[in-house]
Protein backbone atom coordinates (compact mmCIF):
# COMPACT_ATOMS: atom_id res chain seq x y z
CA UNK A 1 35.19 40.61 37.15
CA UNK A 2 34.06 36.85 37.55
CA UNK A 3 31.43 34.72 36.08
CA UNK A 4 30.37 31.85 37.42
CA UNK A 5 27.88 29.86 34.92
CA UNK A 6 25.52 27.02 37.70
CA UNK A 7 23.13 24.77 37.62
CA UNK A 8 20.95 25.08 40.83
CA UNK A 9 19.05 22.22 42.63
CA UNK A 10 15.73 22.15 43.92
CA UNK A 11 15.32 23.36 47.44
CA UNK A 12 13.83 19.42 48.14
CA UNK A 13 16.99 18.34 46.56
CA UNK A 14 19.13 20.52 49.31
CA UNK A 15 18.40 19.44 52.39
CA UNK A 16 21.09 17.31 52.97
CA UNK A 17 24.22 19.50 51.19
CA UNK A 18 22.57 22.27 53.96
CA UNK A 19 22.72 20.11 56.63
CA UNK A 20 26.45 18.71 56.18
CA UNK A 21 26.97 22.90 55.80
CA UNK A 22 25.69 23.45 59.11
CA UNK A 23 27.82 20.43 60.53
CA UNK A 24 31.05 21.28 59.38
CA UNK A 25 30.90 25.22 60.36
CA UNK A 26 29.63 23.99 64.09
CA UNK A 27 31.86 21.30 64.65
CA UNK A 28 34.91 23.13 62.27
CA UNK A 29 34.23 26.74 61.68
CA UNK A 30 34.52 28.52 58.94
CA UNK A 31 35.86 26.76 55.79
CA UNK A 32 36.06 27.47 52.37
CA UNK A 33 32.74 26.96 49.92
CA UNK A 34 30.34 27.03 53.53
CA UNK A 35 28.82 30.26 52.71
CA UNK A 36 28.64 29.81 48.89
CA UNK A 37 25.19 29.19 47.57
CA UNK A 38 24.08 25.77 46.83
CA UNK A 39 25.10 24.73 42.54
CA UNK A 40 26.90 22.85 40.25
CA UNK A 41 29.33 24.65 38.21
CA UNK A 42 29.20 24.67 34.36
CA UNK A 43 31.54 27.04 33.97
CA UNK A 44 33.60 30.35 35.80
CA UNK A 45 35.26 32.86 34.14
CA UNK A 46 37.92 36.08 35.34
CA UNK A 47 37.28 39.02 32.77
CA UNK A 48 39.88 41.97 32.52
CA UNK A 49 36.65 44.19 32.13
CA UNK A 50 32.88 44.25 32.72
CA UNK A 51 31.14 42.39 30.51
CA UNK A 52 27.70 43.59 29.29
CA UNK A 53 24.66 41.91 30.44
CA UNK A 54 23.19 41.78 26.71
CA UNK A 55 26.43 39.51 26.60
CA UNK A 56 25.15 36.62 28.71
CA UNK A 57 20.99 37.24 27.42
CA UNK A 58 22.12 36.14 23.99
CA UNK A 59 23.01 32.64 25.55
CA UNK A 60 19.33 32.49 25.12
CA UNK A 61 19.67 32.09 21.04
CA UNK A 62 22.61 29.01 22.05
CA UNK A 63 20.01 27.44 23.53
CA UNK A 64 17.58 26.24 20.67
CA UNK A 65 18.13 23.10 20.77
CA UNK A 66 18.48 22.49 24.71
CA UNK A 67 15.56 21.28 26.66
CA UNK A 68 14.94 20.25 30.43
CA UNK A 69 16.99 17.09 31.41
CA UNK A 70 16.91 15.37 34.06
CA UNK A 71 20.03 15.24 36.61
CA UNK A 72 20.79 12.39 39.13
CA UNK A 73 22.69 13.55 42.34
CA UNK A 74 24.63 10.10 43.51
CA UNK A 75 27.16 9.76 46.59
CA UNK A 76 28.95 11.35 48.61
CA UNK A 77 32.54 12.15 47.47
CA UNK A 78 35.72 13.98 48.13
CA UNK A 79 38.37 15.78 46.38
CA UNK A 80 41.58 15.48 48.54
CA UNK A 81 43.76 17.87 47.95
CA UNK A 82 41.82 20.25 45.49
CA UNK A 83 43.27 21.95 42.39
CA UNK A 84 41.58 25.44 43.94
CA UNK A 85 41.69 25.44 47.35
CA UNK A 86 44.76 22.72 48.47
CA UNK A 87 41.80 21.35 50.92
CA UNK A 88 39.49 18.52 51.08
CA UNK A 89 36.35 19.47 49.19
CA UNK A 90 33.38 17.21 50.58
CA UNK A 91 30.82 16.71 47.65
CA UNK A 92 27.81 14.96 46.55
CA UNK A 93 28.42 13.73 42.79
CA UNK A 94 26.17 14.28 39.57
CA UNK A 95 25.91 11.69 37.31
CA UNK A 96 27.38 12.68 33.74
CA UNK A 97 25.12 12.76 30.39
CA UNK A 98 24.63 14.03 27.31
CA UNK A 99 22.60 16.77 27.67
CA UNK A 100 24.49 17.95 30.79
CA UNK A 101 28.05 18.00 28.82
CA UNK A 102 26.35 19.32 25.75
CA UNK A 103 25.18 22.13 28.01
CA UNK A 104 28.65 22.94 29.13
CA UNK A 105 29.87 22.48 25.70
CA UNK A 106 27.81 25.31 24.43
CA UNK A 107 28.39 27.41 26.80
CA UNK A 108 31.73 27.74 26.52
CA UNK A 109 31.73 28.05 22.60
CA UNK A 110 29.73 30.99 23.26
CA UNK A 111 32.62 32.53 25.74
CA UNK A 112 35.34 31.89 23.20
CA UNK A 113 33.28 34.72 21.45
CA UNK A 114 35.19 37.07 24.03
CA UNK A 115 37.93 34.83 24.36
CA UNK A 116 40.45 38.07 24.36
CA UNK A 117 38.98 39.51 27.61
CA UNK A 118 39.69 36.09 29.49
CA UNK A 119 42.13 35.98 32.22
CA UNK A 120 44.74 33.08 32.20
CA UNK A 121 46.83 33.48 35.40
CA UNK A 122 46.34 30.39 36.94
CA UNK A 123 48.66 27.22 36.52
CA UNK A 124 47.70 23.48 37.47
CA UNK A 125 49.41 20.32 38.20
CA UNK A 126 47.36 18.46 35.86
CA UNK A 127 48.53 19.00 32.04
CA UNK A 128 44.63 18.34 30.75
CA UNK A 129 43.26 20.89 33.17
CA UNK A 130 46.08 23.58 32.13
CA UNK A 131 45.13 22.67 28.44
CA UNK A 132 41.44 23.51 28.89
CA UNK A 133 42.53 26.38 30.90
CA UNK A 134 44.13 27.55 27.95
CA UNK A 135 41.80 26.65 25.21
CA UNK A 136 38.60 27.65 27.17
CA UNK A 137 39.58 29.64 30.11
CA UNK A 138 37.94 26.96 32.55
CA UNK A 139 40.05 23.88 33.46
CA UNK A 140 37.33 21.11 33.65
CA UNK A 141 35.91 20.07 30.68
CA UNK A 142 34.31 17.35 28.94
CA UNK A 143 36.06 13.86 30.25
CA UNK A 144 38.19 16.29 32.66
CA UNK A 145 34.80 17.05 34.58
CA UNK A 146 33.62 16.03 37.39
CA UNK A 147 30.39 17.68 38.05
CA UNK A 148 28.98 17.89 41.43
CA UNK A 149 27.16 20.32 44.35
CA UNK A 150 30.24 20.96 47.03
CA UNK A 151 29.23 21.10 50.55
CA UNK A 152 32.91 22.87 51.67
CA UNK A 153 36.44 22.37 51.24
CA UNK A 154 38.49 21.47 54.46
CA UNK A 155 41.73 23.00 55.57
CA UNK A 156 42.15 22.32 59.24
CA UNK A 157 44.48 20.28 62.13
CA UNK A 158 41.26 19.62 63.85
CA UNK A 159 41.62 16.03 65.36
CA UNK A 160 38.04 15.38 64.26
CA UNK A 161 38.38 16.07 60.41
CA UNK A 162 38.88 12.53 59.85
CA UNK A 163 35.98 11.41 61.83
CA UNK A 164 33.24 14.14 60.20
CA UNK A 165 34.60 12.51 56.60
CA UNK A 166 33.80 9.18 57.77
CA UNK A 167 30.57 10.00 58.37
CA UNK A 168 30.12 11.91 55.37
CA UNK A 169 30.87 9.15 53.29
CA UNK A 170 28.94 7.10 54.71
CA UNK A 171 25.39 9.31 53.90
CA UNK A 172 23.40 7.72 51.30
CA UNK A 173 21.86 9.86 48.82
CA UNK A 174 22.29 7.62 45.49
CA UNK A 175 20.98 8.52 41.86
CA UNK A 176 18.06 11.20 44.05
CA UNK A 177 17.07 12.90 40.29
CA UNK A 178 15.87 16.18 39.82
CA UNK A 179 14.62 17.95 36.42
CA UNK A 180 17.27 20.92 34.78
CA UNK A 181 14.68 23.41 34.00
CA UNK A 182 16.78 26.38 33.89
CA UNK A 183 20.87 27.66 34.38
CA UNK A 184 21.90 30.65 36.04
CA UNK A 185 24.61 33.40 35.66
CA UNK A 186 26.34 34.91 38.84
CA UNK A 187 28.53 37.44 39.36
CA UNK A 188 31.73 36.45 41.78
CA UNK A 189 33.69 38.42 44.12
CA UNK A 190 35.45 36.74 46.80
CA UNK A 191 32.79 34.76 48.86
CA UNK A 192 29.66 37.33 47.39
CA UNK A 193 27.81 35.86 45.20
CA UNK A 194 25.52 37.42 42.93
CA UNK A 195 22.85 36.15 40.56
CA UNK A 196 21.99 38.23 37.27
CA UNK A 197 20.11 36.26 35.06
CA UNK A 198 18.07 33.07 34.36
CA UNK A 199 18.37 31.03 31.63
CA UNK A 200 15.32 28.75 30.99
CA UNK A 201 15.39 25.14 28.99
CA UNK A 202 12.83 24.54 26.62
């Protein structure tokens, strides 16, 4: 079982991560992250069982003393060679603050709650993300995140790959804000994604 923990953007605020979706699967195919809906990732974990849904409501009492925040989305970036995939993931960025890394920071406190039923069989090149790995069960944490809405991850010979990233880069979409009224919970299998719950901000 896998749990992906997101933060969601507004649809106004999606336009343009669609639109570079639609590009790359006309002009490319089908690459990895396409299909996946539209969110910034807090957190994802691999469980060795199901985890009750009572589980993930009571991140409701963790969040006392979190209200809405505001988020700014702010250029166009990419992550060559990827950790995950081994592909380069296209990306717009998300400006880092404190509410948005205390969010994170909560939420995984509240995970080490079931820390035992985490799985732990992946290894990374970099020593910080293998740390958090192993003290959280998520490798990017804190300073070691980079949060951001992915558009797709590209693994292809395609003679134009270099050409679509030019162009990609070259979108401007800088500090576009958006309010964080609310984070989600998803259950993961594969490409299927599947949302369970809501969590609203004060």
């Amino acid at each position: 079982m896998k749990i992906g923990i997101f933060i969601e953007p507004p649809k106004k605020n999606s336009y343009l991560i669609n639109k570079w979706k639609q590009i790359i699967k006309k002009k490319l195919g089908s690459q990895k992250y396409l299909t996946h809906p539209i969110h910034s990732t807090l957190a994802v974990f691999k469980f060795k069982k199901k985890i009750e849904k009572s589980f993930f409501k009571s991140l409701n009492k963790k969040k006392y003393s979190l209200k809405k925040f505001n988020l700014n989305i702010t250029k166009p970036s990419i992550f060559y060679n990827d950790s995950l995939t081994k592909g380069a993931t296209l990306y717009f960025g998300i400006k880092k603050n404190k509410k948005l890394i205390e969010l994170q920071k909560k939420i995984l406190n509240h995970f080490q709650n079931i820390d035992s039923y985490i799985v732990r069989n992946q290894k990374f090149n970099n020593k910080k993300f293998n740390n958090n790995f192993k003290k959280y069960g998520f490798p990017f944490v804190g300073k070691d995140w980079i949060p951001h809405f992915t558009v797709a991850s590209i693994k292809t010979k395609s003679k134009i790959k270099d050409e679509i990233i030019i162009e990609f880069l070259s979108q401007k979409i800088f500090y576009k804000s958006f309010k964080v009224t609310f984070f989600s919970v998803w259950i993961i299998n594969g490409n299927k994604h599947k949302k369970i719950l809501e969590i609203k901000l004060k």
